[in-house]
C-alpha atoms as a PDB file:
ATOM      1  CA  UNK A   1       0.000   0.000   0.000  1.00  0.00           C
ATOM      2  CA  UNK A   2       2.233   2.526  -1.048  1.00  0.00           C
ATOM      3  CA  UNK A   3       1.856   6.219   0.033  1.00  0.00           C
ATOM      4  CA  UNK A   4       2.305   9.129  -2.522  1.00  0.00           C
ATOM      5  CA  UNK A   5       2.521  12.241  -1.880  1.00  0.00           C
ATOM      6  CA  UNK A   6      -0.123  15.202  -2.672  1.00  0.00           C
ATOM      7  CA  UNK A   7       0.177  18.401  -0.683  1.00  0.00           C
ATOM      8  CA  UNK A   8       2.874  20.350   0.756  1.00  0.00           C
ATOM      9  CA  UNK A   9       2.550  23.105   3.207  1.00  0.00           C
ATOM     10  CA  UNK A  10       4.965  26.128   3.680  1.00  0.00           C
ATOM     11  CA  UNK A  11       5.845  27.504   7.102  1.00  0.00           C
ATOM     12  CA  UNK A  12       8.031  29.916   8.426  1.00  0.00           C
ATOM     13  CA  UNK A  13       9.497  28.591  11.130  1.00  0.00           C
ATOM     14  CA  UNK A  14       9.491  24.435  12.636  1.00  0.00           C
ATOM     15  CA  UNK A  15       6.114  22.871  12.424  1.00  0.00           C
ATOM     16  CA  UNK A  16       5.754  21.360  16.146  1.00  0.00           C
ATOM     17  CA  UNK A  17       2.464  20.047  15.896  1.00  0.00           C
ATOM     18  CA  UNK A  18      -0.611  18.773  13.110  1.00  0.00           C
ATOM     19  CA  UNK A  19      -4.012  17.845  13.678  1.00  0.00           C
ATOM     20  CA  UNK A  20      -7.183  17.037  11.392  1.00  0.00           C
ATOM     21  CA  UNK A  21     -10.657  17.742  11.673  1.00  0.00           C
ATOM     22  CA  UNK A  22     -13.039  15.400  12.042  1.00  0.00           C
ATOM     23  CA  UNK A  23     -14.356  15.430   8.309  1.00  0.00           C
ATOM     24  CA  UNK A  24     -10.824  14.784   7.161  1.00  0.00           C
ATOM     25  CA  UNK A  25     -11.131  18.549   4.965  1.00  0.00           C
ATOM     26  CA  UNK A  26      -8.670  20.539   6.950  1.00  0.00           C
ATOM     27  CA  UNK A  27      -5.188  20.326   8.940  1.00  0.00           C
ATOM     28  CA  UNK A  28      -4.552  22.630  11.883  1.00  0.00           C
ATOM     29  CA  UNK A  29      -1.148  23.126  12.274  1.00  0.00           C
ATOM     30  CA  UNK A  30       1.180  24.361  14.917  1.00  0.00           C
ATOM     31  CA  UNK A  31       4.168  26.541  14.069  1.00  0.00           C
ATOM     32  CA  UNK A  32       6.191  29.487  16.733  1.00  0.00           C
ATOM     33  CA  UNK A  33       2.931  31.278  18.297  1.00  0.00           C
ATOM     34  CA  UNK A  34       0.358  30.442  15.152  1.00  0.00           C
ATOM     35  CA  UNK A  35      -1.999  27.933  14.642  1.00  0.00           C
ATOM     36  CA  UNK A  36      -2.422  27.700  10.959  1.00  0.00           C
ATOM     37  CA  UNK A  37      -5.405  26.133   9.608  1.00  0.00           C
ATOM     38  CA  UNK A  38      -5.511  24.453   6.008  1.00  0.00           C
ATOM     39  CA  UNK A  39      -7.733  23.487   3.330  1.00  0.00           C
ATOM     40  CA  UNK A  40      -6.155  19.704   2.149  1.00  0.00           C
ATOM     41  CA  UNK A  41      -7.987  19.452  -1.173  1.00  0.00           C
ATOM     42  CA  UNK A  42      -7.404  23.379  -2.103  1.00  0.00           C
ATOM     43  CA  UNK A  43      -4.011  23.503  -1.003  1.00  0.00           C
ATOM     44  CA  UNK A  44      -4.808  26.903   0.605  1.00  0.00           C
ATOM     45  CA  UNK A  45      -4.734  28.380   4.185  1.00  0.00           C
ATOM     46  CA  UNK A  46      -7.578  29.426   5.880  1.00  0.00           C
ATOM     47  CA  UNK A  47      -6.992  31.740   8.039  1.00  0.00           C
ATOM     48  CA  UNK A  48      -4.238  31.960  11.231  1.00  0.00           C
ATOM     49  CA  UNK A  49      -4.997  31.965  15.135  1.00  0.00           C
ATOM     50  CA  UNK A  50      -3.144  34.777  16.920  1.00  0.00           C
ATOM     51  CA  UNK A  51      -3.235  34.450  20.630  1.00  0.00           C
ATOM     52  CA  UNK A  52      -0.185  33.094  22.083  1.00  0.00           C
ATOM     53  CA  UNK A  53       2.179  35.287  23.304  1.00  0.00           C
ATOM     54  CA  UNK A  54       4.880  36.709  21.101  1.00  0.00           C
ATOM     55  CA  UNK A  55       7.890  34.351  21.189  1.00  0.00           C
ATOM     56  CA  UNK A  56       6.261  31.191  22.174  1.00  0.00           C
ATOM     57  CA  UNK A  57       6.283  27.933  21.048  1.00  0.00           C
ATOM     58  CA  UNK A  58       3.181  26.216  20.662  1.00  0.00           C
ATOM     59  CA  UNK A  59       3.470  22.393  21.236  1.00  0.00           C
ATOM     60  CA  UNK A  60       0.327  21.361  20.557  1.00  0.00           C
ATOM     61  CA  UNK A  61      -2.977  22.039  18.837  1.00  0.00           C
ATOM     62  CA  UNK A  62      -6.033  19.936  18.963  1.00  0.00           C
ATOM     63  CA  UNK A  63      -9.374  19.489  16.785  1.00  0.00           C
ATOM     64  CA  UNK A  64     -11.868  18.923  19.539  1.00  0.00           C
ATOM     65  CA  UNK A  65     -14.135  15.846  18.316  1.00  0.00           C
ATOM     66  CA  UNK A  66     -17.291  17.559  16.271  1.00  0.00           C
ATOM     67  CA  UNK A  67     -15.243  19.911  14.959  1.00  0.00           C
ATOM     68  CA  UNK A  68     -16.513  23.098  16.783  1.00  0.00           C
ATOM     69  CA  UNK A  69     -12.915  23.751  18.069  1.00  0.00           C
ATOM     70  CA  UNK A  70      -9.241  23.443  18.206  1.00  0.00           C
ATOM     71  CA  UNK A  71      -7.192  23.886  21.237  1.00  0.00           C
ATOM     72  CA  UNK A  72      -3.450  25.013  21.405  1.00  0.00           C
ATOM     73  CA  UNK A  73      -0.861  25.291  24.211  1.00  0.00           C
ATOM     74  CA  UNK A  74       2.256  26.352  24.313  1.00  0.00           C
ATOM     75  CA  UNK A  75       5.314  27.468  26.686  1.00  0.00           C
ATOM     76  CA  UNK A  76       3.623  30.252  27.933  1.00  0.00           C
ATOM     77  CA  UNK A  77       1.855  28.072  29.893  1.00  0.00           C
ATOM     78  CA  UNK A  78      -1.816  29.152  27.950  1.00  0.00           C
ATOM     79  CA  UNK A  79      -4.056  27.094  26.760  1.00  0.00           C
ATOM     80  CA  UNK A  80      -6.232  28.386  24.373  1.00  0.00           C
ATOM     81  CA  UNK A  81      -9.454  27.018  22.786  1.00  0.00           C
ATOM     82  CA  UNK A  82     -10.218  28.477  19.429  1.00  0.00           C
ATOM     83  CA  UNK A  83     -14.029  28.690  16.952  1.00  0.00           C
ATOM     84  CA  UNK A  84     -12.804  26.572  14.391  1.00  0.00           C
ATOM     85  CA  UNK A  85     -14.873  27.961  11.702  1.00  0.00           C
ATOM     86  CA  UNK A  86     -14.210  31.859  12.626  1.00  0.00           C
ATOM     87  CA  UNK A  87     -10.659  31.775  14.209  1.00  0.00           C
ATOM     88  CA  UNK A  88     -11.590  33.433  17.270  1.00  0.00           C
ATOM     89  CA  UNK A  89     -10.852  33.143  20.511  1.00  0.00           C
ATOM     90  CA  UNK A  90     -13.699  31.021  22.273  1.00  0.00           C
ATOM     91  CA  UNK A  91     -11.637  30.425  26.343  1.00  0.00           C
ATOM     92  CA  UNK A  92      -8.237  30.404  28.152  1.00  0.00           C
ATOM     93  CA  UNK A  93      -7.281  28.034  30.459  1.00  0.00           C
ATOM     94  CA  UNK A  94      -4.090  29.227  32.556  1.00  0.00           C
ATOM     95  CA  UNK A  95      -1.363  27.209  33.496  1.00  0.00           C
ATOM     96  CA  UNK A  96       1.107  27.076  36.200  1.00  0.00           C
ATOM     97  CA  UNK A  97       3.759  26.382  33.649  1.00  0.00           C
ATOM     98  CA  UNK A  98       4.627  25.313  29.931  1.00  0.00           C
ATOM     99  CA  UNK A  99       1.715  23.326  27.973  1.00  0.00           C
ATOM    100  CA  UNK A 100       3.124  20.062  26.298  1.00  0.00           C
ATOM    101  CA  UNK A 101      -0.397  18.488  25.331  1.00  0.00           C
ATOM    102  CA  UNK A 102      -3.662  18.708  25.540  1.00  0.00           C
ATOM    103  CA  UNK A 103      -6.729  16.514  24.494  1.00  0.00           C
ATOM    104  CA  UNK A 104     -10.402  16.372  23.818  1.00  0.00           C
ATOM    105  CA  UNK A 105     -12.433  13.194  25.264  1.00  0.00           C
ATOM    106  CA  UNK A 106     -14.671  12.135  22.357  1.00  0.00           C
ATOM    107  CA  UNK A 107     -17.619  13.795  23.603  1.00  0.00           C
ATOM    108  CA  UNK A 108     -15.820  16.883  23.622  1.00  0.00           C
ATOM    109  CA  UNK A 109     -17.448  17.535  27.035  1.00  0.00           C
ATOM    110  CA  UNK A 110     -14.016  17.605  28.672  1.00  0.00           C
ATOM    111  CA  UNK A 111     -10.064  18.309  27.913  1.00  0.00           C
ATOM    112  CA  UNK A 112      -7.361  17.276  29.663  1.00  0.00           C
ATOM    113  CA  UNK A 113      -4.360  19.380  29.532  1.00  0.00           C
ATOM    114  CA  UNK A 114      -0.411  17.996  30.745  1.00  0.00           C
ATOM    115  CA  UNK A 115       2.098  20.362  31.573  1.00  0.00           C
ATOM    116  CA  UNK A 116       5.726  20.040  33.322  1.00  0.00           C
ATOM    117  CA  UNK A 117       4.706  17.689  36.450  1.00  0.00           C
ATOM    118  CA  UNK A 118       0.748  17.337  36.228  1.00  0.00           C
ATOM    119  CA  UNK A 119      -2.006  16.290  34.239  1.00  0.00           C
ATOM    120  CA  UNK A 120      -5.562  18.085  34.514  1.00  0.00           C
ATOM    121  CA  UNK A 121      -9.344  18.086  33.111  1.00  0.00           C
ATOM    122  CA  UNK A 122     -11.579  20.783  32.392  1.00  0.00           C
ATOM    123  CA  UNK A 123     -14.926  21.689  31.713  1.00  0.00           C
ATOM    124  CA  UNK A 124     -14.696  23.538  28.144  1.00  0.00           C
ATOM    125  CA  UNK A 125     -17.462  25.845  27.860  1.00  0.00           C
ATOM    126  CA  UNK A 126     -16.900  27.018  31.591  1.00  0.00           C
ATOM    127  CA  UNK A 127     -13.282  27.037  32.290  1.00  0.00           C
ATOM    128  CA  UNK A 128     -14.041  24.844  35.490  1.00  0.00           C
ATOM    129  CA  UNK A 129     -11.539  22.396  36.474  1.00  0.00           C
ATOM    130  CA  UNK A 130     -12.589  19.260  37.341  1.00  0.00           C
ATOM    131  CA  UNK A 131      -9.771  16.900  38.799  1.00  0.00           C
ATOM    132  CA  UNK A 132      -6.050  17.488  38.836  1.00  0.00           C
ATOM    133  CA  UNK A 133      -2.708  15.255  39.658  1.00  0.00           C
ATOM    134  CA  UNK A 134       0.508  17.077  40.720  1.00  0.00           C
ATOM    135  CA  UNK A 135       3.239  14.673  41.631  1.00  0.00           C
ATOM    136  CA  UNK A 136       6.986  13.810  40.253  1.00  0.00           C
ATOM    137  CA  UNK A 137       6.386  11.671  37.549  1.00  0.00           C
ATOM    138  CA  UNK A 138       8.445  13.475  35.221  1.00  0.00           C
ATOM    139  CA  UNK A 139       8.083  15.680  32.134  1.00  0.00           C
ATOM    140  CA  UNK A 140       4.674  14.531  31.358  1.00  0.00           C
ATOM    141  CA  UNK A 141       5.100  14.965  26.930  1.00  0.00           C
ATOM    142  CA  UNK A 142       1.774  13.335  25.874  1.00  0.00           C
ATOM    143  CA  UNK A 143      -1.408  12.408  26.016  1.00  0.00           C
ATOM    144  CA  UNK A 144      -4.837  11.044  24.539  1.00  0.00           C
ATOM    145  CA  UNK A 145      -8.325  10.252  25.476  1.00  0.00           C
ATOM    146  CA  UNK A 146      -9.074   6.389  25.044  1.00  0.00           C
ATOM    147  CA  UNK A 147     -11.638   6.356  22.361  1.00  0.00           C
ATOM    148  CA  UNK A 148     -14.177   4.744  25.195  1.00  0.00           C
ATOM    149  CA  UNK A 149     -13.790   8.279  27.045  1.00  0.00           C
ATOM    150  CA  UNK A 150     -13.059   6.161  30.058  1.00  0.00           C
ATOM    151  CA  UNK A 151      -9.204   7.019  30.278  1.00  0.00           C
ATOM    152  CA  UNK A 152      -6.324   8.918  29.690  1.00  0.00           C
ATOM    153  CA  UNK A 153      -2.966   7.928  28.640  1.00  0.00           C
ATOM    154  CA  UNK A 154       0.311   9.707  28.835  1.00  0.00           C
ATOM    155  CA  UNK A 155       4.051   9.610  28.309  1.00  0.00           C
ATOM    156  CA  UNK A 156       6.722  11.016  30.156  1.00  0.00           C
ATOM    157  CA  UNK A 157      10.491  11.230  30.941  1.00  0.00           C
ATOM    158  CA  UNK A 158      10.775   9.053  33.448  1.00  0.00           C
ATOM    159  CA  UNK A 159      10.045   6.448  30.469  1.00  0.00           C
ATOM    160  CA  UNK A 160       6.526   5.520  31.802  1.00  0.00           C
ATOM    161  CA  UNK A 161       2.947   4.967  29.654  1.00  0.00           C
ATOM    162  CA  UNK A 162       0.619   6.007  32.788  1.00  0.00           C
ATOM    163  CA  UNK A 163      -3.449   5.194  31.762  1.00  0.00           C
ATOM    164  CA  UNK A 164      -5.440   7.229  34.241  1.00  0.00           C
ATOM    165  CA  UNK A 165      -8.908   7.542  35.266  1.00  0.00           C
ATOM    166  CA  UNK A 166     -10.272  10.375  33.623  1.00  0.00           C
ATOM    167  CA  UNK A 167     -12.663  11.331  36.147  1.00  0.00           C
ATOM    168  CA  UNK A 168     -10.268  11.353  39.426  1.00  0.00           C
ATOM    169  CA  UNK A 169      -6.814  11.501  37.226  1.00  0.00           C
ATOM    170  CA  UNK A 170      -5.849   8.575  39.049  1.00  0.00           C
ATOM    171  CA  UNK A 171      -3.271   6.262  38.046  1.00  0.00           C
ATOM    172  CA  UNK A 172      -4.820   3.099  36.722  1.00  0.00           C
ATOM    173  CA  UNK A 173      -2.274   0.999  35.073  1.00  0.00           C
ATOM    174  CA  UNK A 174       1.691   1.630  34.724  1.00  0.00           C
ATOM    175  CA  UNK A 175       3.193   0.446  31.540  1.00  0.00           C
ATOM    176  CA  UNK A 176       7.183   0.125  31.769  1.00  0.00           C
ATOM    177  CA  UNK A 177       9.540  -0.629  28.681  1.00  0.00           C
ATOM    178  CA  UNK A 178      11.133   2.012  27.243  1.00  0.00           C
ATOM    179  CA  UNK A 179      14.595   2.849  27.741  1.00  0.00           C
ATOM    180  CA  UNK A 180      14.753   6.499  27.877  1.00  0.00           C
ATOM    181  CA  UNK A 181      11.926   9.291  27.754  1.00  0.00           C
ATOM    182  CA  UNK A 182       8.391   9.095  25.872  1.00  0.00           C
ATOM    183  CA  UNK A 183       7.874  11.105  22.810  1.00  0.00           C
ATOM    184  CA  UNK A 184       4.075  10.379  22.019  1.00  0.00           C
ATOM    185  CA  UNK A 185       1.487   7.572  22.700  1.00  0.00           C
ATOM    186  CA  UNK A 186      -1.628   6.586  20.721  1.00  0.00           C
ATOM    187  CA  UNK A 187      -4.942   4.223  20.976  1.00  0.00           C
ATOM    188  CA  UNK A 188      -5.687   1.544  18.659  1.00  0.00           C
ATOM    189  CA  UNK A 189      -9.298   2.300  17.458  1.00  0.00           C
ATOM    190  CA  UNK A 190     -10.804   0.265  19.692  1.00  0.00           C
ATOM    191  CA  UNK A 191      -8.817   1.067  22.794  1.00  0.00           C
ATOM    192  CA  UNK A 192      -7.704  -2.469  23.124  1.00  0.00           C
ATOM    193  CA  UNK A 193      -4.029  -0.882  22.435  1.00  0.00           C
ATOM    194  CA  UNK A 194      -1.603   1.479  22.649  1.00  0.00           C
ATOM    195  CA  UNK A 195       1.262   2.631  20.911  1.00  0.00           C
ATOM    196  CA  UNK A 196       4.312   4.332  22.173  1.00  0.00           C
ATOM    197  CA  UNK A 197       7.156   6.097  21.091  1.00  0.00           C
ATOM    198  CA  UNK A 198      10.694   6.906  22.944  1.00  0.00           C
ATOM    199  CA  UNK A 199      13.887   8.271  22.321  1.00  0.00           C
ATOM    200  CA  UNK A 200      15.186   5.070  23.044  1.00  0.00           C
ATOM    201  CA  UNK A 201      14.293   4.731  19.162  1.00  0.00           C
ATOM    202  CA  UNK A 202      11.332   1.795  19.596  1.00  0.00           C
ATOM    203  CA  UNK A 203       8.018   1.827  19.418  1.00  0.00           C
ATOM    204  CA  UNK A 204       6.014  -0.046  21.722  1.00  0.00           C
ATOM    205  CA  UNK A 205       2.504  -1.796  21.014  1.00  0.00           C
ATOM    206  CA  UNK A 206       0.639  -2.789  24.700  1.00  0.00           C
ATOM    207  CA  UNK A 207      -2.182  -4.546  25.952  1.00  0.00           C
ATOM    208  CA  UNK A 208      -3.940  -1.729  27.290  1.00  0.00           C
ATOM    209  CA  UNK A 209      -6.092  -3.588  30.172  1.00  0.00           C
ATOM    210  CA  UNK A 210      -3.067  -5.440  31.208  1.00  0.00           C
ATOM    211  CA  UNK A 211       0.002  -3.656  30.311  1.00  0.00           C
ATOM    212  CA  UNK A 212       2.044  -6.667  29.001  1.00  0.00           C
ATOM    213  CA  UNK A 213       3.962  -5.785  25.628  1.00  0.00           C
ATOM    214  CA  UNK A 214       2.534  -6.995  22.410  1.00  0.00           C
ATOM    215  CA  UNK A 215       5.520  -6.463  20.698  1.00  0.00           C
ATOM    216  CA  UNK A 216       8.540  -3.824  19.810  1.00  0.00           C
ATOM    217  CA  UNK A 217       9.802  -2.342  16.900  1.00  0.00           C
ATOM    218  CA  UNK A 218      12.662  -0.231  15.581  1.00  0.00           C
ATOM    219  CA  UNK A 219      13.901   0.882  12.111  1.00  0.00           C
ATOM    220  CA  UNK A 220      17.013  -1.332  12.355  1.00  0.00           C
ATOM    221  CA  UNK A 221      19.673  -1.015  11.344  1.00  0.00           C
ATOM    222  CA  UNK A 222      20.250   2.231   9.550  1.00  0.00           C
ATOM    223  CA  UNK A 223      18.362   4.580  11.634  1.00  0.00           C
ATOM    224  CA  UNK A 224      19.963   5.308  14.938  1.00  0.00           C
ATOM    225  CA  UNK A 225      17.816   8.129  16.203  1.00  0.00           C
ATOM    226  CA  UNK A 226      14.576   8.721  18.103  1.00  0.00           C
ATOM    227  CA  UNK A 227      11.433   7.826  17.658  1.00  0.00           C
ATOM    228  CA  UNK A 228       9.262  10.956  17.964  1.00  0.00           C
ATOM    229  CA  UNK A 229       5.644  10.000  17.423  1.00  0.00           C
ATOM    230  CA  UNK A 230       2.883   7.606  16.184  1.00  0.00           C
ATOM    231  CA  UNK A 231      -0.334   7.125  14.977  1.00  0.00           C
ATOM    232  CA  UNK A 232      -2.728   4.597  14.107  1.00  0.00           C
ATOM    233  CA  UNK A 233      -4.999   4.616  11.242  1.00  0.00           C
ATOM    234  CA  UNK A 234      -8.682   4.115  12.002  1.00  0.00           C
ATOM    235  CA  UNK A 235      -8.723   1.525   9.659  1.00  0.00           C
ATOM    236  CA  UNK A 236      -6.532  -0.251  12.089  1.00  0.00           C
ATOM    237  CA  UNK A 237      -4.319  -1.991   9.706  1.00  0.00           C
ATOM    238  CA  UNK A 238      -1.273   0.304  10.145  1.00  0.00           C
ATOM    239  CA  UNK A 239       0.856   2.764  12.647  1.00  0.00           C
ATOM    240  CA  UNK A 240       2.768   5.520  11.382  1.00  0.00           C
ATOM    241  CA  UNK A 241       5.568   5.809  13.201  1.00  0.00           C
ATOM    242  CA  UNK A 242       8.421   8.828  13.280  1.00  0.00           C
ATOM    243  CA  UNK A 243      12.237   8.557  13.253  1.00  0.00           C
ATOM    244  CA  UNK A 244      14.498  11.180  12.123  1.00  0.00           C
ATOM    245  CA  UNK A 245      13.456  12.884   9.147  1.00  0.00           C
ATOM    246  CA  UNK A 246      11.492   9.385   8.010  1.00  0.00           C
ATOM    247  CA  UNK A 247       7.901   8.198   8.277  1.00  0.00           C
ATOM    248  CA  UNK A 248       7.736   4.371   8.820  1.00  0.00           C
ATOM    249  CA  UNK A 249       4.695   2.538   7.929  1.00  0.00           C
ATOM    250  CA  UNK A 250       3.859  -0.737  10.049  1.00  0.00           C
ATOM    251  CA  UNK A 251       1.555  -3.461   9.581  1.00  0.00           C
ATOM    252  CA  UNK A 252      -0.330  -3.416  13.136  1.00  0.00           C
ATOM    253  CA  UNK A 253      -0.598  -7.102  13.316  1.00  0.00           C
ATOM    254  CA  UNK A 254       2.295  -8.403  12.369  1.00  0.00           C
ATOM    255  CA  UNK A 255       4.626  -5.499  13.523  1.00  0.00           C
ATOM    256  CA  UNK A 256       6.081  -5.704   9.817  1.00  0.00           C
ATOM    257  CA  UNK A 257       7.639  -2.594   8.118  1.00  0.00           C
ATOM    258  CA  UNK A 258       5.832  -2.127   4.971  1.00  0.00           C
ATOM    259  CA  UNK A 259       7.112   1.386   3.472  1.00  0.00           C
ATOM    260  CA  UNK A 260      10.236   4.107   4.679  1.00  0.00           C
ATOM    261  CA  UNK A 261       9.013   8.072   3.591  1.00  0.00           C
ATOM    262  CA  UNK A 262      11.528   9.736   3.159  1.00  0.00           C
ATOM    263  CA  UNK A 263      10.339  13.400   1.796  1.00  0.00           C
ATOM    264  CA  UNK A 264      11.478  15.885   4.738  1.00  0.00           C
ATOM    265  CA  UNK A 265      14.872  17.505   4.385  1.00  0.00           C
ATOM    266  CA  UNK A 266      15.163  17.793   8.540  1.00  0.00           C
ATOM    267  CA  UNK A 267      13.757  15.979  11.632  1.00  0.00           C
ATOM    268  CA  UNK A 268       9.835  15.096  11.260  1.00  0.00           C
ATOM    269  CA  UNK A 269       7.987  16.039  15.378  1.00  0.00           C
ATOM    270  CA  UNK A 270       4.612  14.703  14.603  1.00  0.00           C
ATOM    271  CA  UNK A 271       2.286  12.533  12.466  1.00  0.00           C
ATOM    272  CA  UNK A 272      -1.284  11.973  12.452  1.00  0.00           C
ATOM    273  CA  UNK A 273      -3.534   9.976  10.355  1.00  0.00           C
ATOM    274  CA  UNK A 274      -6.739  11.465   9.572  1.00  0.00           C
ATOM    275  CA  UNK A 275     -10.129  10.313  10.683  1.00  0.00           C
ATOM    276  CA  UNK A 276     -11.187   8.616   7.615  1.00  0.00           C
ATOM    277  CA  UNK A 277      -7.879   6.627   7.387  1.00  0.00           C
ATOM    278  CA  UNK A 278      -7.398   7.997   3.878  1.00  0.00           C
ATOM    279  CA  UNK A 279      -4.560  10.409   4.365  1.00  0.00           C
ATOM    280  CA  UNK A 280      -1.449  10.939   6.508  1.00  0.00           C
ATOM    281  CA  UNK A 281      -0.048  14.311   7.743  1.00  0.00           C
ATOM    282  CA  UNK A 282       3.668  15.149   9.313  1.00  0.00           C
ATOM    283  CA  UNK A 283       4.757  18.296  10.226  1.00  0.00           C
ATOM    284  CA  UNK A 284       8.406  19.006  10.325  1.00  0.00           C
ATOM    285  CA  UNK A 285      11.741  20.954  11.472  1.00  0.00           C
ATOM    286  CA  UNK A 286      11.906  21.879   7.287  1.00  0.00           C
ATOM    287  CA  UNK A 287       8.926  24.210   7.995  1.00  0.00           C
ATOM    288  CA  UNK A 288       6.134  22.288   6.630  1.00  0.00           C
ATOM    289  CA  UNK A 289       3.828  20.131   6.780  1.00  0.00           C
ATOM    290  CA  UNK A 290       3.289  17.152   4.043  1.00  0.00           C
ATOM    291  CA  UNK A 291       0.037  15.333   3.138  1.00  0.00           C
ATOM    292  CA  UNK A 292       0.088  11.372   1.657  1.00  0.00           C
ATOM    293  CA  UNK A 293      -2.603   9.372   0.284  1.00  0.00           C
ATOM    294  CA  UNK A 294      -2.771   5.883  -1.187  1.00  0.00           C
ATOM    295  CA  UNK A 295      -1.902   6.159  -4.710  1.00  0.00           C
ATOM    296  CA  UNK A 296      -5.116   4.688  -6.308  1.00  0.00           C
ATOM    297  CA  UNK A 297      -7.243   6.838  -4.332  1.00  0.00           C
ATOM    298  CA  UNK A 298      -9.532   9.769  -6.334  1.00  0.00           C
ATOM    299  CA  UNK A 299      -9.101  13.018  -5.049  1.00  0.00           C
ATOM    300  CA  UNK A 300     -11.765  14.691  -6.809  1.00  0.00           C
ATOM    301  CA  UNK A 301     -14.120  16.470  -3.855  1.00  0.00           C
END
């Protein structure tokens, strides 16, 4: 199933972040202190969020789950929820320091938000927080809302997958593995798994009601570096996986590389597939962000 590629969007400055909207139409992407937000099948930008403060890097960005918003945080310790379809700003949510993720639980009633040494949930429309954690467990990098809305999992540097109660923001299950610090996790479809990814250069596939590895892979033996994020595709069948300036493509089942991507001229921070499985997004160090599709697929909209 090879993957060709169809758009290319210019930046100026490191793309940190990407993230699609639910119909699969647009890419919001994260770049200094803008969110940009782009049409896929035009090629053309939307408009640009303006918010963060001047100077900042924003290290995440987030379409909420019915597309009605798109949340951003950054190291000014803001996080800001956006009007998707307008650009304005809709709420901020303060921090006590630097954002490094943030996530919508599929109902979009909540989002939990992770910064230096704590993980926290909040009511969107009011602003209200609703449960809190504050302990040393590390840089806390990532996290995601199981697709079941019953947990939250997240990454850190003290090389842990933690899945947590959503509702308390208790721990629930520790996952242990990895070799150095976490880089990004992500649910299998049907929140039976989870993917991680560490500097230690692997990524991990768990058994996420028991913890136990499923299995671990690595782009051996050429690429030495990181591995700085994953996805899986909601058609379950694959995980995009990040090393370097290359996208690897796995077969989930088998844990077998089917296709290298190499297209970026410098180090590749995220990936995400989008909802309808049909396309895959990275955003990059080169300033940009690049869009794949299956080559037998009609792009006529």
């Amino acid at each position: 199933m090879p993957l060709s590629q169809i758009r290319h969007f210019p930046h100026d400055s490191s793309v940190l972040w990407c993230s699609w909207s639910p119909d699969s139409t647009y890419i919001a992407s994260a770049s200094s202190n803008i969110i940009s937000v782009w049409n896929v099948f035009k090629g053309s930008l939307l408009f640009s969020f303006l918010g963060h403060t001047s100077g900042t890097s924003i290290f995440t960005c987030e379409w909420s789950p019915f597309g009605v918003f798109i949340a951003s945080g950054g190291d000014d310790g803001q996080v800001i929820i956006w009007n998707a379809k307008t650009g304005q700003e809709w709420l901020r949510l303060p921090q006590r320091a630097q954002v490094t993720s943030c996530t919508w639980s599929p109902c979009e009633s909540r989002i939990a938000v992770t910064t230096d040494d704590a993980i926290s949930v909040w009511d969107p429309d009011s602003g209200i927080l609703l449960a809190s954690y504050h302990q040393n467990i590390g840089l806390i990098v990532c996290s995601v809302w199981s697709p079941d809305g019953c947990h939250i999992a997240s990454g850190s540097t003290n090389r842990e997958v933690i899945l947590w109660k959503h509702n308390t923001i208790t721990e629930h299950l520790i996952f242990t593995g990895h070799k150095n610090q976490l880089t990004c996790c992500s649910w299998f479809p049907d929140g039976t798994k989870i993917a991680s990814t560490s500097v230690d250069g692997y990524l991990f596939v768990w058994n996420s009601s028991n913890a136990e590895v499923i299995y671990r892979l690595k782009h051996q033996p050429y690429i030495t570096g990181g591995t700085e994020s994953c996805s899986w595709s909601p058609n379950r069948d694959l995980i995009a996986s990040v090393t370097e300036n290359l996208l690897g493509l796995w077969n989930s089942e088998s844990g077998q590389l089917i296709q290298i991507i190499n297209r970026h001229s410098n180090l590749i921070n995220h990936c995400r597939w989008s909802p309808n499985g049909s396309f895959l997004a990275s955003a990059s160090n080169d300033r940009s962000v690049k869009v794949y599709l299956e080559e037998d697929l009609n792009l006529s909209h």
